[in-house]
N, C-alpha and C. Protein backbone atom coordinates (compact mmCIF):
# COMPACT_ATOMS: atom_id res chain seq x y z
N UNK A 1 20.33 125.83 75.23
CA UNK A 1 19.35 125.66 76.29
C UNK A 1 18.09 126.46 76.02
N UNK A 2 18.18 127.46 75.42
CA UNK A 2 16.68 128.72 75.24
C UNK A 2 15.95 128.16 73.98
N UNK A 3 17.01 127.47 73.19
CA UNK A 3 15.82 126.56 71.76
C UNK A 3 15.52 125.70 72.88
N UNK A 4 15.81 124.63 73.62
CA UNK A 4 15.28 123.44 74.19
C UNK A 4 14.18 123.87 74.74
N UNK A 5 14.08 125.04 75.70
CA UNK A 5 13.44 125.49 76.20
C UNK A 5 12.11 126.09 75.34
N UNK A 6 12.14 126.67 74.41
CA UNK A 6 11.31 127.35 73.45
C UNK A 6 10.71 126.38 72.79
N UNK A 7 11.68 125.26 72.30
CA UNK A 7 11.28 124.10 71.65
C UNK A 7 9.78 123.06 72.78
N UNK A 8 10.26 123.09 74.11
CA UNK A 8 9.48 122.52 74.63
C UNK A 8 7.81 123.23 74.82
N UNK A 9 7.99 124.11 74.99
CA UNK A 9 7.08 125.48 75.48
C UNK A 9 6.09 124.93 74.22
N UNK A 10 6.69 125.65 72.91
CA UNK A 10 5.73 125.27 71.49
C UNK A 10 5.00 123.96 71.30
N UNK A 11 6.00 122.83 71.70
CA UNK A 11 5.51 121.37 72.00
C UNK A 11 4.39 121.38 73.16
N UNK A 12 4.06 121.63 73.96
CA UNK A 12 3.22 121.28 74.91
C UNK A 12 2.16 122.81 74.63
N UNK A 13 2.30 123.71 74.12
CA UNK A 13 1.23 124.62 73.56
C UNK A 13 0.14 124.23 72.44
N UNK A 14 1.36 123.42 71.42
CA UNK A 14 0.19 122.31 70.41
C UNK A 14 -0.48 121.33 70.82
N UNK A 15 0.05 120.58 71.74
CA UNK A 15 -0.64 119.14 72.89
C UNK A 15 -1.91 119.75 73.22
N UNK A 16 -1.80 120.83 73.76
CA UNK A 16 -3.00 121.20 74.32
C UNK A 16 -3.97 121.93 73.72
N UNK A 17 -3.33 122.78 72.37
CA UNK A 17 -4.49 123.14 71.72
C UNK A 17 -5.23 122.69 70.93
N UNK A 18 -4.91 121.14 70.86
CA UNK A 18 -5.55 120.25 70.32
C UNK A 18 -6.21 119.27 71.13
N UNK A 19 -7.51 118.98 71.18
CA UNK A 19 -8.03 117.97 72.15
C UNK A 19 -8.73 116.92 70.90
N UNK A 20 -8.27 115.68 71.79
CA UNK A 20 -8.68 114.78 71.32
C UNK A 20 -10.07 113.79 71.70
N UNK A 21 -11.04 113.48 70.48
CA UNK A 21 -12.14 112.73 70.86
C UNK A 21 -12.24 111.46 70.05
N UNK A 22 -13.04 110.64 70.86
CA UNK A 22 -13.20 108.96 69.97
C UNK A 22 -14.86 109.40 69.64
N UNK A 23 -14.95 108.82 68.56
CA UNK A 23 -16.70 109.13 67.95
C UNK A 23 -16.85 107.48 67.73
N UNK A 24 -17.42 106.76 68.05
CA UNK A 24 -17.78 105.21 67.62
C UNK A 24 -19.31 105.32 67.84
N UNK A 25 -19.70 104.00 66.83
CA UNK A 25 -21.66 103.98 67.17
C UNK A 25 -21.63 102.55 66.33
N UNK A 26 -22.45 102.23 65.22
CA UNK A 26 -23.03 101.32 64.58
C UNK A 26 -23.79 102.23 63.46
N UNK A 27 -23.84 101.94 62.36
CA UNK A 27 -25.17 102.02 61.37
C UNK A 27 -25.43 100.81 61.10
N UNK A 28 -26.80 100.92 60.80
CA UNK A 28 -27.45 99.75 60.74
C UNK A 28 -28.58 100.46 59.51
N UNK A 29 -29.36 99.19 58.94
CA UNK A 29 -30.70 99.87 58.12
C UNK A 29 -32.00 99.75 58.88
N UNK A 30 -32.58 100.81 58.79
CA UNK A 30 -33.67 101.82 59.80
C UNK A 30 -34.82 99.98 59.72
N UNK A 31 -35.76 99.33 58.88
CA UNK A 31 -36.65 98.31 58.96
C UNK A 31 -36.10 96.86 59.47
N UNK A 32 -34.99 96.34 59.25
CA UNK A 32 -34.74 95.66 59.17
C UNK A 32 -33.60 95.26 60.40
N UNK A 33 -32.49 96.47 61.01
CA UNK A 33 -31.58 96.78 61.59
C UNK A 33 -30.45 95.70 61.57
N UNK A 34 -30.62 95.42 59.90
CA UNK A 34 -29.06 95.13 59.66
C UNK A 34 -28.46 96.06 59.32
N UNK A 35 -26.48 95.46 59.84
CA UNK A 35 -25.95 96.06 59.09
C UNK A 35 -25.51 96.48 58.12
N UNK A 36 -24.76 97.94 58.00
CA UNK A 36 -24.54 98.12 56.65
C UNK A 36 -23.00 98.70 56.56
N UNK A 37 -22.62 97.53 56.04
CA UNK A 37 -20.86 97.29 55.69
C UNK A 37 -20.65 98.02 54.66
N UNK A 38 -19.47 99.03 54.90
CA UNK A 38 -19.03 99.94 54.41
C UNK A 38 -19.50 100.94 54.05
N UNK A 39 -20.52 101.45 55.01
CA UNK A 39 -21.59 102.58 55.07
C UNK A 39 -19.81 104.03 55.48
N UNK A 40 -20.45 104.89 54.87
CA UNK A 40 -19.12 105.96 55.13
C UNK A 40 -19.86 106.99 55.90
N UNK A 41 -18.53 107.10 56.75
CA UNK A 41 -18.74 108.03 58.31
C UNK A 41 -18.04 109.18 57.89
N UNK A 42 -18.34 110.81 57.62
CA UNK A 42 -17.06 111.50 57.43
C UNK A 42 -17.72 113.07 58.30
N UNK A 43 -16.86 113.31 58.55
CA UNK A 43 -16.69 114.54 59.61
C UNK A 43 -17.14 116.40 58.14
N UNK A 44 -18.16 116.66 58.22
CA UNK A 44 -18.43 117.19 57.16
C UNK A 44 -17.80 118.71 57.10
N UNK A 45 -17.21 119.01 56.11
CA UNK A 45 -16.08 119.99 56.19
C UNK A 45 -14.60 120.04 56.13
N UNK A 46 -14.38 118.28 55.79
CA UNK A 46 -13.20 117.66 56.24
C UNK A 46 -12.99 116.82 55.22
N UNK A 47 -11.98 116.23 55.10
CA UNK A 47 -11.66 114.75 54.23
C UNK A 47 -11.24 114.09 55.38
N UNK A 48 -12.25 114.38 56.61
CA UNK A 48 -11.98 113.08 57.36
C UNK A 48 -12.90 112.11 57.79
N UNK A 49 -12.70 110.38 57.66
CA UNK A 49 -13.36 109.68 58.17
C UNK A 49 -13.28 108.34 58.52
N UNK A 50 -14.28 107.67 57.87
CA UNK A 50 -14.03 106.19 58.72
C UNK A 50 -14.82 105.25 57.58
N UNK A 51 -14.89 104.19 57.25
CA UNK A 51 -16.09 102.92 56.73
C UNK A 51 -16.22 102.16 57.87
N UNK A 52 -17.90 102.13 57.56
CA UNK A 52 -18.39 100.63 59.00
C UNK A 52 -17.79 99.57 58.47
N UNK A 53 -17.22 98.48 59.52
CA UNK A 53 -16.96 97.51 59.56
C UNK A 53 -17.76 96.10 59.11
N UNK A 54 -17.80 94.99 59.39
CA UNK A 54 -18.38 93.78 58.68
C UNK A 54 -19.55 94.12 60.17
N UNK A 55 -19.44 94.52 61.24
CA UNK A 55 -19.98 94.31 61.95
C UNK A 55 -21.30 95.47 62.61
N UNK A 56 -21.07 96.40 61.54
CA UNK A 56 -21.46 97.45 61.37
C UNK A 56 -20.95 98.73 62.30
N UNK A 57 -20.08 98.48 63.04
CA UNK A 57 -19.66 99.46 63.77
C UNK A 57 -18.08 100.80 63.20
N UNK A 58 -18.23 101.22 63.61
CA UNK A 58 -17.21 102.43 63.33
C UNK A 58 -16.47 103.12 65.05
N UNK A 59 -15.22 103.05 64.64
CA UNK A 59 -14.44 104.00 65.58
C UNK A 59 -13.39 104.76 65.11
N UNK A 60 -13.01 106.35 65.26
CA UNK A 60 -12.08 107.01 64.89
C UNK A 60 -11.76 108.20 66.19
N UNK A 61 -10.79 108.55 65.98
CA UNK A 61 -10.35 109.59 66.87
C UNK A 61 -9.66 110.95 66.00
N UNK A 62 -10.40 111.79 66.71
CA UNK A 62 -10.38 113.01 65.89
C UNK A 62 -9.65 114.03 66.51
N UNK A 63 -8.99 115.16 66.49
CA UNK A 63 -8.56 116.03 66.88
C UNK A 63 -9.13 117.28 66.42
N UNK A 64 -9.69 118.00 67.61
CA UNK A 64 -10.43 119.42 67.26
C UNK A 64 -10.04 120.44 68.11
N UNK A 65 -9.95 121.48 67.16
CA UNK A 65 -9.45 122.69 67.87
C UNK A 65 -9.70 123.79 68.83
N UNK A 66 -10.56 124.11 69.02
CA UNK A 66 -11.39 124.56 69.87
C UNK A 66 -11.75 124.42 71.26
N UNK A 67 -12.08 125.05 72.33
CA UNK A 67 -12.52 124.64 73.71
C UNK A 67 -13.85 124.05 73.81
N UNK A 68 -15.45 124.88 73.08
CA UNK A 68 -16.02 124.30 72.80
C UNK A 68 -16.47 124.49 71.14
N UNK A 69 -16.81 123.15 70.53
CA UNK A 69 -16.58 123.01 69.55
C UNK A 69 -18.11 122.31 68.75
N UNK A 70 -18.60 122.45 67.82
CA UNK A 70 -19.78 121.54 67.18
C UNK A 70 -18.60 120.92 66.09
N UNK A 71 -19.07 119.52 66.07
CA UNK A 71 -18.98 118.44 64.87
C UNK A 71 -19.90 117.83 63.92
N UNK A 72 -20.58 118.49 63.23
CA UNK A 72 -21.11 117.76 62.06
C UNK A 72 -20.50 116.26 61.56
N UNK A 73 -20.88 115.38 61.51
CA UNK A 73 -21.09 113.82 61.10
C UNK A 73 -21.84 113.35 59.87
N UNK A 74 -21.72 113.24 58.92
CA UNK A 74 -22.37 112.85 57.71
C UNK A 74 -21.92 111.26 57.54
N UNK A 75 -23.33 110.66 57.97
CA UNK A 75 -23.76 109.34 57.39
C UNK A 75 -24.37 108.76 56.25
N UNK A 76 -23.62 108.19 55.27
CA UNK A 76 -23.89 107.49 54.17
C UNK A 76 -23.75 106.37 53.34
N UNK A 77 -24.69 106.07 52.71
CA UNK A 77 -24.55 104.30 52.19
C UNK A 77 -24.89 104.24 51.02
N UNK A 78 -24.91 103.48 49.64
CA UNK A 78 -25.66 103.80 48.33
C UNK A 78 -26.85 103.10 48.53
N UNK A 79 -27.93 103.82 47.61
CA UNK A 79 -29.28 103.69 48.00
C UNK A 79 -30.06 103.72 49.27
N UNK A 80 -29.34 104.85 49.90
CA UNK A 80 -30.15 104.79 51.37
C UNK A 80 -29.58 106.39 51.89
N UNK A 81 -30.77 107.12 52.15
CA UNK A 81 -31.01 108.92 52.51
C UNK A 81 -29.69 109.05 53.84
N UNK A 82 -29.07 110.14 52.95
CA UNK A 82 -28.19 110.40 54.30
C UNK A 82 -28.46 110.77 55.96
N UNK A 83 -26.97 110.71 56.63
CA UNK A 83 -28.06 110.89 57.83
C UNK A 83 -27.48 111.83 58.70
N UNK A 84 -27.72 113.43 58.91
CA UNK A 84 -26.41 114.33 59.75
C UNK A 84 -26.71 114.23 61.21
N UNK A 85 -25.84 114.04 62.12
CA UNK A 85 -25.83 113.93 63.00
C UNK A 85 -24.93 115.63 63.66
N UNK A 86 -24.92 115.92 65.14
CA UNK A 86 -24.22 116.96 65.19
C UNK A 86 -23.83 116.80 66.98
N UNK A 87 -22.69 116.47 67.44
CA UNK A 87 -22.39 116.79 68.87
C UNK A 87 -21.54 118.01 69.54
N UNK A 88 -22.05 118.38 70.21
CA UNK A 88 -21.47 119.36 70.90
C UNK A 88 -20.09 118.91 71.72
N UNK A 89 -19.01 119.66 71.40
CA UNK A 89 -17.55 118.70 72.31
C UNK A 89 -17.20 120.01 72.94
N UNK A 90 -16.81 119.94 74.34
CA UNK A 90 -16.69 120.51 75.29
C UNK A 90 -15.39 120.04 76.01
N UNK A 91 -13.86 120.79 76.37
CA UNK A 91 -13.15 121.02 77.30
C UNK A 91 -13.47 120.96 78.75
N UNK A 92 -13.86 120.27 79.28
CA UNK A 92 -14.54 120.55 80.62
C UNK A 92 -13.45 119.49 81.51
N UNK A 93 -12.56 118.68 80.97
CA UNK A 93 -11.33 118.02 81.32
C UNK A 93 -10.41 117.87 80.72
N UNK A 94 -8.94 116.89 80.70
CA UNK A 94 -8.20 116.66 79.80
C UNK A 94 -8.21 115.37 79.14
N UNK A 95 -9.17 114.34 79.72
CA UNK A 95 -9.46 112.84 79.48
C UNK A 95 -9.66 113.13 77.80
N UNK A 96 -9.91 111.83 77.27
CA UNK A 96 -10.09 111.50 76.00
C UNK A 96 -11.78 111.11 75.98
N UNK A 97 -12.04 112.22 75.69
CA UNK A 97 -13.81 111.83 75.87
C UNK A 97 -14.41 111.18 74.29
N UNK A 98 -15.39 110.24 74.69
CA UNK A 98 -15.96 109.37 73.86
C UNK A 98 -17.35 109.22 73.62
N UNK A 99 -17.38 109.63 72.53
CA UNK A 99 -19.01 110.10 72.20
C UNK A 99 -19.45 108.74 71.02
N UNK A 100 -20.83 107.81 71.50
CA UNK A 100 -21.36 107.03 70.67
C UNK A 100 -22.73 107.93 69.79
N UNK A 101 -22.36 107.60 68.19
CA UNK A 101 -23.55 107.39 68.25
C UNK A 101 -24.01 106.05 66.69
N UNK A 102 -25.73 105.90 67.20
CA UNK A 102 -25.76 104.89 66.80
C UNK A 102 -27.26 105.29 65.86
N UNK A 103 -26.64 105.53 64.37
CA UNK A 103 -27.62 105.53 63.51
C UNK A 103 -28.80 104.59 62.31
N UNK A 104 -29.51 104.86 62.19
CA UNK A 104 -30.16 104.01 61.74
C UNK A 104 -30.69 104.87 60.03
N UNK A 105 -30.19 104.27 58.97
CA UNK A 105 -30.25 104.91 57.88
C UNK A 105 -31.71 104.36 56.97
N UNK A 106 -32.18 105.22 56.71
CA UNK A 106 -33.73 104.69 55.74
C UNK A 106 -33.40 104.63 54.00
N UNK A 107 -33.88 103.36 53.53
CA UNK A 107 -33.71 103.20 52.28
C UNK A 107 -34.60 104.13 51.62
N UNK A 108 -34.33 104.83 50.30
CA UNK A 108 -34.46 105.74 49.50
C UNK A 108 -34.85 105.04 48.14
N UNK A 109 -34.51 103.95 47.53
CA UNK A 109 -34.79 103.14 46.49
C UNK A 109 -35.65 101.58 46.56
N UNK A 110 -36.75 101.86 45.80
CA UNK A 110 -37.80 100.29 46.05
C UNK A 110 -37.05 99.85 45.54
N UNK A 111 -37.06 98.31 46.29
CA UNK A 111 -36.79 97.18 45.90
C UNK A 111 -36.63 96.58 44.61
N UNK A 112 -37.82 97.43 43.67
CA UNK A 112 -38.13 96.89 42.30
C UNK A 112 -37.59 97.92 41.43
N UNK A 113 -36.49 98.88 42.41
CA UNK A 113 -36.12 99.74 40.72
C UNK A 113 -34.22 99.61 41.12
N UNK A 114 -33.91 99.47 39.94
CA UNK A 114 -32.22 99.12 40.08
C UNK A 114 -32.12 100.47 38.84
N UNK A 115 -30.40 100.66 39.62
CA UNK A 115 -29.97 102.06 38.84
C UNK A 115 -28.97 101.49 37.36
N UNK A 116 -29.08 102.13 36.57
CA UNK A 116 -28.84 101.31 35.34
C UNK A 116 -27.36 102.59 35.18
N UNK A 117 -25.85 102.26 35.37
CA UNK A 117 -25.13 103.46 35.04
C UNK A 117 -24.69 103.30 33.67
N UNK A 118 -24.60 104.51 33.25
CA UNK A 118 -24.63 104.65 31.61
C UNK A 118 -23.20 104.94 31.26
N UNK A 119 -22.54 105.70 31.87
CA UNK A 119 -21.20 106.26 32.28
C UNK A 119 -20.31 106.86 33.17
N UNK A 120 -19.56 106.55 34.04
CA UNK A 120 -18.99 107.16 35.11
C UNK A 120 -18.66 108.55 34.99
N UNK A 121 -19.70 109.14 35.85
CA UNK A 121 -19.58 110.73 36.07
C UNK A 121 -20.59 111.40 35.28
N UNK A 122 -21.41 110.45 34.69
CA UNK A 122 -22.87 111.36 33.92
C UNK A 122 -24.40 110.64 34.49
N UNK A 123 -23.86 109.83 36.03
CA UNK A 123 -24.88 109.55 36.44
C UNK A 123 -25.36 108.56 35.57
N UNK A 124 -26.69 108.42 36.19
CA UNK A 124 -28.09 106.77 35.72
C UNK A 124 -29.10 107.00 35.70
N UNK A 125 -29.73 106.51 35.24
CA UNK A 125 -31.26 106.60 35.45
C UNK A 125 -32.40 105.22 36.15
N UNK A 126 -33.00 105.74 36.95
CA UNK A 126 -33.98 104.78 37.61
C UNK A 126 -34.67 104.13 36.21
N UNK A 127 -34.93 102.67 36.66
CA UNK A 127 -36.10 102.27 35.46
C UNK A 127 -36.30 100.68 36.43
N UNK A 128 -37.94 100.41 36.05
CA UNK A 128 -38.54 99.52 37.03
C UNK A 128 -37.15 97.65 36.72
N UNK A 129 -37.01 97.27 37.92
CA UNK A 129 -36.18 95.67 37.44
C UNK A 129 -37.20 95.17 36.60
N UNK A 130 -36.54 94.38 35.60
CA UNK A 130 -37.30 93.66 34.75
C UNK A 130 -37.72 92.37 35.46
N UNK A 131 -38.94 91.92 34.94
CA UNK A 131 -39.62 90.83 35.67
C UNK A 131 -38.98 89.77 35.10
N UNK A 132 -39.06 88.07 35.89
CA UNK A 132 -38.85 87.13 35.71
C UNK A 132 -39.57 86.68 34.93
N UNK A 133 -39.14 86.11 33.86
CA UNK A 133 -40.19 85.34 32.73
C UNK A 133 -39.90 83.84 33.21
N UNK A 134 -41.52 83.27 33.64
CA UNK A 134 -41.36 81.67 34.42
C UNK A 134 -42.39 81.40 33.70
């Protein structure tokens, strides 16, 4: 009976020192505000995260430790400037609170230069696309 008891105590001490949040939004690209499929969502400090969907949206649920707590968010896509986001998460109930957000990422590479990779893990180098010979 005193493990059941001890056993329960420890069980509902971890329940609660863990609170749980939903983070969902959209990325999209900043001129144009399409989406951008399989843009990566990750919680920075962590190996945790998410890829946008076909539809550009993202949802995950996170568990953080703390009463009040900051979350760093690192948004990223290839060829387009990352994007940090940062919310403040607050204990102020026991609900499952749900924070959107909805970023808009700016391209970093013209149109007219493609990355040429030479070898995986020694990087590329920019050089202008070659023109159409018509």
């Amino acid at each position: 009976m005193k493990r059941f008891l001890l056993l329960s105590v420890l069980t509902f001490t971890v329940l609660f020192a863990f609170s749980q949040i939903t983070i969902r939004g959209t990325v999209t690209e900043c001129q144009t505000g399409e989406e951008l499929i399989g843009a990566t969502v990750q919680i920075v400090g962590t190996n945790f995260g998410t890829v946008v969907d076909l539809w550009g949206n993202f949802e995950f649920k996170y568990h953080h430790s703390s009463e009040n707590d900051t979350i760093t968010i690192k948004f990223s896509y290839m060829d387009f400037s990352d994007e940090i986001r940062t919310i403040e998460v607050s204990d102020d109930d026991c609900s499952d609170k749900i924070y959107t957000i909805n970023v808009r990422l700016r391209r970093i590479m013209d149109k007219d230069e493609v990355i040429i990779m030479l070898n995986p893990g020694t990087g590329g180098t920019r050089r202008p696309r070659p023109s159409n010979p018509e």
